[in-house]
PDB file of N, CA and C in Angstrom:
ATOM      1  N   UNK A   1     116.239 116.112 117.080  1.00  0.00           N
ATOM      2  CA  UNK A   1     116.164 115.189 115.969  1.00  0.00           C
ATOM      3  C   UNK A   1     117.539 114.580 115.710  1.00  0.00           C
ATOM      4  N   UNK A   2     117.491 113.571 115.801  1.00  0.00           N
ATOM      5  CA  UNK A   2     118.709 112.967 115.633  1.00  0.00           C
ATOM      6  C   UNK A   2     119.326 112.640 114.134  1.00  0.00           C
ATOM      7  N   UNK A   3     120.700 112.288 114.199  1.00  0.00           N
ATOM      8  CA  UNK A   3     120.876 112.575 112.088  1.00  0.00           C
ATOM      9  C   UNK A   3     121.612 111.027 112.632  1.00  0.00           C
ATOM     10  N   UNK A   4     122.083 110.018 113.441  1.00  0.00           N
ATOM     11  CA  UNK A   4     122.692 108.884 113.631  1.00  0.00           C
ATOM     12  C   UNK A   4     121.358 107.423 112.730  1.00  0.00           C
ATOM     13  N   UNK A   5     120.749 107.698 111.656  1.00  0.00           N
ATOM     14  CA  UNK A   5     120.003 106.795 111.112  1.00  0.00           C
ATOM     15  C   UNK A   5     120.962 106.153 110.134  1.00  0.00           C
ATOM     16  N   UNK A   6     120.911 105.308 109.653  1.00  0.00           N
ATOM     17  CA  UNK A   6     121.058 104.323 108.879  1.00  0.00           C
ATOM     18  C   UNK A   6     120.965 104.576 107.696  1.00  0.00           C
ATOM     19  N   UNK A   7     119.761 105.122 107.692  1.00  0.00           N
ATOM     20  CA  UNK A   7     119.104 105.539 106.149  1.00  0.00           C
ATOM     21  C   UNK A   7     119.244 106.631 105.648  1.00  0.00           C
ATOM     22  N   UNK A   8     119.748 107.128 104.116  1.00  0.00           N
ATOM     23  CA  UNK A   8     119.725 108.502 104.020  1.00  0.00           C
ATOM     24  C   UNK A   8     118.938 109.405 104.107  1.00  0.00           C
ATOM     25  N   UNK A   9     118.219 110.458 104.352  1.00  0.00           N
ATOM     26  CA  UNK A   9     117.269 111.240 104.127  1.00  0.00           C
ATOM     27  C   UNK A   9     116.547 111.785 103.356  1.00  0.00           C
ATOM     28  N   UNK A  10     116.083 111.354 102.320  1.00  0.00           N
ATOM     29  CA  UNK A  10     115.517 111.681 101.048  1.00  0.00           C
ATOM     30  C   UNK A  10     114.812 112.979 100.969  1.00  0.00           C
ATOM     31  N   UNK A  11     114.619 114.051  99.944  1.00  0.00           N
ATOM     32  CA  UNK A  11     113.498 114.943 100.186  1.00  0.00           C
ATOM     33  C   UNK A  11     112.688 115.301 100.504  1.00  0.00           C
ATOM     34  N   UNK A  12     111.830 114.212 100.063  1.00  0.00           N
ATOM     35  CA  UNK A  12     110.435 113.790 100.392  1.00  0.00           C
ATOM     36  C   UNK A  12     110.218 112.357 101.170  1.00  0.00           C
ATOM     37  N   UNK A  13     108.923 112.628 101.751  1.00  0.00           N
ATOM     38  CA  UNK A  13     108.634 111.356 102.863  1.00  0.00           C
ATOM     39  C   UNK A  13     107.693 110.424 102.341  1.00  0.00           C
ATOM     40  N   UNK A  14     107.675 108.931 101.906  1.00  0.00           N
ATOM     41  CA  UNK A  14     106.731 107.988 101.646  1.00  0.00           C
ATOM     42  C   UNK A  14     105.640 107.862 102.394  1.00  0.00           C
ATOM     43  N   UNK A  15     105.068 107.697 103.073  1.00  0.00           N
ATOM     44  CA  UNK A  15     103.766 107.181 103.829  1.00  0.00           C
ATOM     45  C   UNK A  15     103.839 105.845 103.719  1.00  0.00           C
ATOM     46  N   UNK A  16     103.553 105.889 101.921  1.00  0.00           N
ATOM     47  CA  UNK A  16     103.449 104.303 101.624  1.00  0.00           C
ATOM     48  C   UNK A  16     104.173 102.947 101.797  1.00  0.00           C
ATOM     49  N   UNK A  17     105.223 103.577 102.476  1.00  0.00           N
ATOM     50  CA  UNK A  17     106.337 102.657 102.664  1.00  0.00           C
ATOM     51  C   UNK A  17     106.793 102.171 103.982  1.00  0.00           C
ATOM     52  N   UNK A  18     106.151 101.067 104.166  1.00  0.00           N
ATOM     53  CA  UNK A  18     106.449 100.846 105.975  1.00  0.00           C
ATOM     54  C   UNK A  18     107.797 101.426 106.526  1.00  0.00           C
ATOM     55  N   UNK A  19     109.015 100.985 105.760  1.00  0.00           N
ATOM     56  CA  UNK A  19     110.267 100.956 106.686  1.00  0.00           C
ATOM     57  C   UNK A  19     110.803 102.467 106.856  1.00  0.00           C
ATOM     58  N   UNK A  20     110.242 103.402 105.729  1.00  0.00           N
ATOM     59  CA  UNK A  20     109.639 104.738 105.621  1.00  0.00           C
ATOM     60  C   UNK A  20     109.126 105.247 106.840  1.00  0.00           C
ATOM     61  N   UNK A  21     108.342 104.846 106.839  1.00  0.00           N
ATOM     62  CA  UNK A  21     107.296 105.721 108.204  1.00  0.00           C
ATOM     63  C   UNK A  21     107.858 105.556 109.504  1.00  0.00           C
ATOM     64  N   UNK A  22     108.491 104.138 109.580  1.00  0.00           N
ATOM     65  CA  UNK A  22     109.007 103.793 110.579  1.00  0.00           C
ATOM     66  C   UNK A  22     110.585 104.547 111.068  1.00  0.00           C
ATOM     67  N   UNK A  23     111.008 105.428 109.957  1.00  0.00           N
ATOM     68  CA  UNK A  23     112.230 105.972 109.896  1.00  0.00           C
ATOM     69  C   UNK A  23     112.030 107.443 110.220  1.00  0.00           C
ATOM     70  N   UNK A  24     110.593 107.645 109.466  1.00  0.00           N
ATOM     71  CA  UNK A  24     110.806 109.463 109.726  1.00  0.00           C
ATOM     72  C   UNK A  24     109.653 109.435 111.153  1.00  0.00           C
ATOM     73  N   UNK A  25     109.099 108.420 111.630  1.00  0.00           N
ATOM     74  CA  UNK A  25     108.558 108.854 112.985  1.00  0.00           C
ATOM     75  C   UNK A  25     109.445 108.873 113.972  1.00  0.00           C
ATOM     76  N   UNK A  26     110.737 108.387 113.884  1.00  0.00           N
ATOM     77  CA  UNK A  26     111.773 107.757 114.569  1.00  0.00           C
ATOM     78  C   UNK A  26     112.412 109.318 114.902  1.00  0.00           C
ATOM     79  N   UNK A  27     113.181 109.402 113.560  1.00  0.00           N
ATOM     80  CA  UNK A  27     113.668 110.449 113.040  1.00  0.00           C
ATOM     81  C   UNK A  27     112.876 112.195 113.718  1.00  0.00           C
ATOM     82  N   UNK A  28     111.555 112.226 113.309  1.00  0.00           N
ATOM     83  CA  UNK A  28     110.934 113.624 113.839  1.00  0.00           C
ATOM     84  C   UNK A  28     109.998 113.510 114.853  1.00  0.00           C
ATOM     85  N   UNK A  29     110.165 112.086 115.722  1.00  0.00           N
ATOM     86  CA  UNK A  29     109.891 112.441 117.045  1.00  0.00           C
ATOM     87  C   UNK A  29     108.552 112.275 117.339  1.00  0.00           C
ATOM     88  N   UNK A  30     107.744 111.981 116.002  1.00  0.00           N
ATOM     89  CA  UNK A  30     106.091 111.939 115.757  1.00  0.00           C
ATOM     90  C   UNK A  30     105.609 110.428 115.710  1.00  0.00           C
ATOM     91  N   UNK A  31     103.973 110.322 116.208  1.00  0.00           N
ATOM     92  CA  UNK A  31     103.093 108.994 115.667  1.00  0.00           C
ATOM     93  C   UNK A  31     103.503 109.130 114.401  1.00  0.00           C
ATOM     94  N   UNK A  32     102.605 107.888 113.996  1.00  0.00           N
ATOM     95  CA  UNK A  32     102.585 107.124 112.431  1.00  0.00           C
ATOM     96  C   UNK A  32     101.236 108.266 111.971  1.00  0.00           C
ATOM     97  N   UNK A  33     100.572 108.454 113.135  1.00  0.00           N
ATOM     98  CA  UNK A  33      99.157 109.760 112.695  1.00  0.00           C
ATOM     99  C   UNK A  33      99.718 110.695 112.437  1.00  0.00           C
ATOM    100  N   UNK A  34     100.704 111.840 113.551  1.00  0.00           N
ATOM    101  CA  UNK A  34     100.956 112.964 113.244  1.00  0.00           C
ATOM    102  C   UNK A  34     101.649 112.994 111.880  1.00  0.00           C
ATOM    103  N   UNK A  35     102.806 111.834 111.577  1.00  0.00           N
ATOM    104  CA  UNK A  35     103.223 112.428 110.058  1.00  0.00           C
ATOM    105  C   UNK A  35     102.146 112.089 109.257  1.00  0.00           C
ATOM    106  N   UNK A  36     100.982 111.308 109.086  1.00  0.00           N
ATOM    107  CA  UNK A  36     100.477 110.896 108.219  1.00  0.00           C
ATOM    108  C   UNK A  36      99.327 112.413 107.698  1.00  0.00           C
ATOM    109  N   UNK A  37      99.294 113.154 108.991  1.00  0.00           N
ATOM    110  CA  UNK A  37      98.472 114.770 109.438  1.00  0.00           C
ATOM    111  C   UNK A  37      99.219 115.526 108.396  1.00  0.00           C
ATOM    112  N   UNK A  38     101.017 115.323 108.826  1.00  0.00           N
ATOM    113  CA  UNK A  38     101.394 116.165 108.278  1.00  0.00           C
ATOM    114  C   UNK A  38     102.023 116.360 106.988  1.00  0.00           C
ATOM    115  N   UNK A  39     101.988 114.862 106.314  1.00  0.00           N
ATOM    116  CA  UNK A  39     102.123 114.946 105.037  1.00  0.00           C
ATOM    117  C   UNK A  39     101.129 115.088 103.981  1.00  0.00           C
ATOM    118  N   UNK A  40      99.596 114.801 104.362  1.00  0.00           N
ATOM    119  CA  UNK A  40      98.440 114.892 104.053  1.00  0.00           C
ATOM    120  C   UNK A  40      97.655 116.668 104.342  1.00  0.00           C
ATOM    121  N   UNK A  41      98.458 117.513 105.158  1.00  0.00           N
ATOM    122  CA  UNK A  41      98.533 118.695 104.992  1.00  0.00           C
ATOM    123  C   UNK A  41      99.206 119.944 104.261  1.00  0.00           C
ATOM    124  N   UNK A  42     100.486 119.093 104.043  1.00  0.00           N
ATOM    125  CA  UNK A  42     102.094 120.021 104.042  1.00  0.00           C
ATOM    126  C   UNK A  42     102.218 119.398 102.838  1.00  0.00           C
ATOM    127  N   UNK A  43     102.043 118.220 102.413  1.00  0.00           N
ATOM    128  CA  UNK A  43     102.400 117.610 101.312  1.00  0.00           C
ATOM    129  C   UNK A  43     104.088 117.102 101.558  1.00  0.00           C
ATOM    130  N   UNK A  44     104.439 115.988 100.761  1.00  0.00           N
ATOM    131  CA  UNK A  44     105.584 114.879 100.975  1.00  0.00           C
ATOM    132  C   UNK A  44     107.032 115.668 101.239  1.00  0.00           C
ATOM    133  N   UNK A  45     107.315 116.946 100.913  1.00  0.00           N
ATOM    134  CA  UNK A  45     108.647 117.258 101.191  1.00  0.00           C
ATOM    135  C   UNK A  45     109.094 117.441 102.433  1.00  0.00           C
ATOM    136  N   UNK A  46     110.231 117.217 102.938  1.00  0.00           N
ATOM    137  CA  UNK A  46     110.849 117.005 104.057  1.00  0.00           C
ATOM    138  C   UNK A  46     110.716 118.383 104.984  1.00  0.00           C
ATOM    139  N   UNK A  47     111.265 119.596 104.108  1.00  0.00           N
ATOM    140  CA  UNK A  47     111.173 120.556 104.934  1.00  0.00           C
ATOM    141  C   UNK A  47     109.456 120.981 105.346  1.00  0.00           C
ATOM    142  N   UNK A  48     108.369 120.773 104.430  1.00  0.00           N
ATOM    143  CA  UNK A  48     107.238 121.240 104.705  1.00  0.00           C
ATOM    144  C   UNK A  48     106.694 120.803 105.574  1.00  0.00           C
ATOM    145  N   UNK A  49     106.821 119.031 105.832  1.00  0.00           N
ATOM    146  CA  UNK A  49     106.885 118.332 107.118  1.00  0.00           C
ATOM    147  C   UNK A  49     107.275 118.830 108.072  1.00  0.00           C
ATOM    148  N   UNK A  50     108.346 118.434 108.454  1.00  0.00           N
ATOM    149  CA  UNK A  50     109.047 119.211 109.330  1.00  0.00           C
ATOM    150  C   UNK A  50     108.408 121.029 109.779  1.00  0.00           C
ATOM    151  N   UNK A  51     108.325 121.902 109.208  1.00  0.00           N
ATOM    152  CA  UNK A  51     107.769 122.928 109.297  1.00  0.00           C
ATOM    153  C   UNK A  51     106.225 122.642 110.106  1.00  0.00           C
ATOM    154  N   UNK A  52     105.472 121.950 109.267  1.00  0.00           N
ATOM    155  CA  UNK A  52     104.271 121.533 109.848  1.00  0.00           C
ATOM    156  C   UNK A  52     103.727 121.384 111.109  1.00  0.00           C
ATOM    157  N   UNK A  53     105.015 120.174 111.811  1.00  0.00           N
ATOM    158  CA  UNK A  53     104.916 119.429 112.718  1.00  0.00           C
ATOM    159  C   UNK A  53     105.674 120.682 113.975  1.00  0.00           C
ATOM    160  N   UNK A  54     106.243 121.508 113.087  1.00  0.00           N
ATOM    161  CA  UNK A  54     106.913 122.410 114.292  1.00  0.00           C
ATOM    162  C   UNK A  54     105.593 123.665 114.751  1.00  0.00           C
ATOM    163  N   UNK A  55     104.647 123.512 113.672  1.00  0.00           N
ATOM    164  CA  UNK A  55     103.496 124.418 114.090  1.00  0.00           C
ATOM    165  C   UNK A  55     103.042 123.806 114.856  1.00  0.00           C
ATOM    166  N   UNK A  56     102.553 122.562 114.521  1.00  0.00           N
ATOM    167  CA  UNK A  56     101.337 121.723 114.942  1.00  0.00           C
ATOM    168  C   UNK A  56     101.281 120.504 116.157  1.00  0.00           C
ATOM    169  N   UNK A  57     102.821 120.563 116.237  1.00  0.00           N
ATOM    170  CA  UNK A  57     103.439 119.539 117.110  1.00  0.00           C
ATOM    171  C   UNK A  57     103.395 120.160 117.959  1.00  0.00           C
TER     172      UNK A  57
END
């Protein structure tokens, strides 16, 4: 996972926010589905994501 983004990293992850999704699929390596799996499972915080996607990924 790379930390060279642009954008800061906020806690939690938007969905709702195109330039959002487009940052943390970038960012954790996932589709626009898998985070959408894994925030709709894990719920919006960064680490639960992340955790998620390390089960499920």
């Amino acid at each position: 996972m790379a930390d060279d983004h642009p954008i800061p990293a906020p806690a939690r992850i938007d969905v709702q926010e195109p330039e959002a999704v487009r940052y943390w699929t970038d960012v954790l390596q996932v589709t626009e589905e898998a985070l959408n799996e894994a925030v709709d499972r894990a719920g919006a915080n960064l680490d639960a994501v992340r955790a998620y996607i390390g089960e499920h990924g």
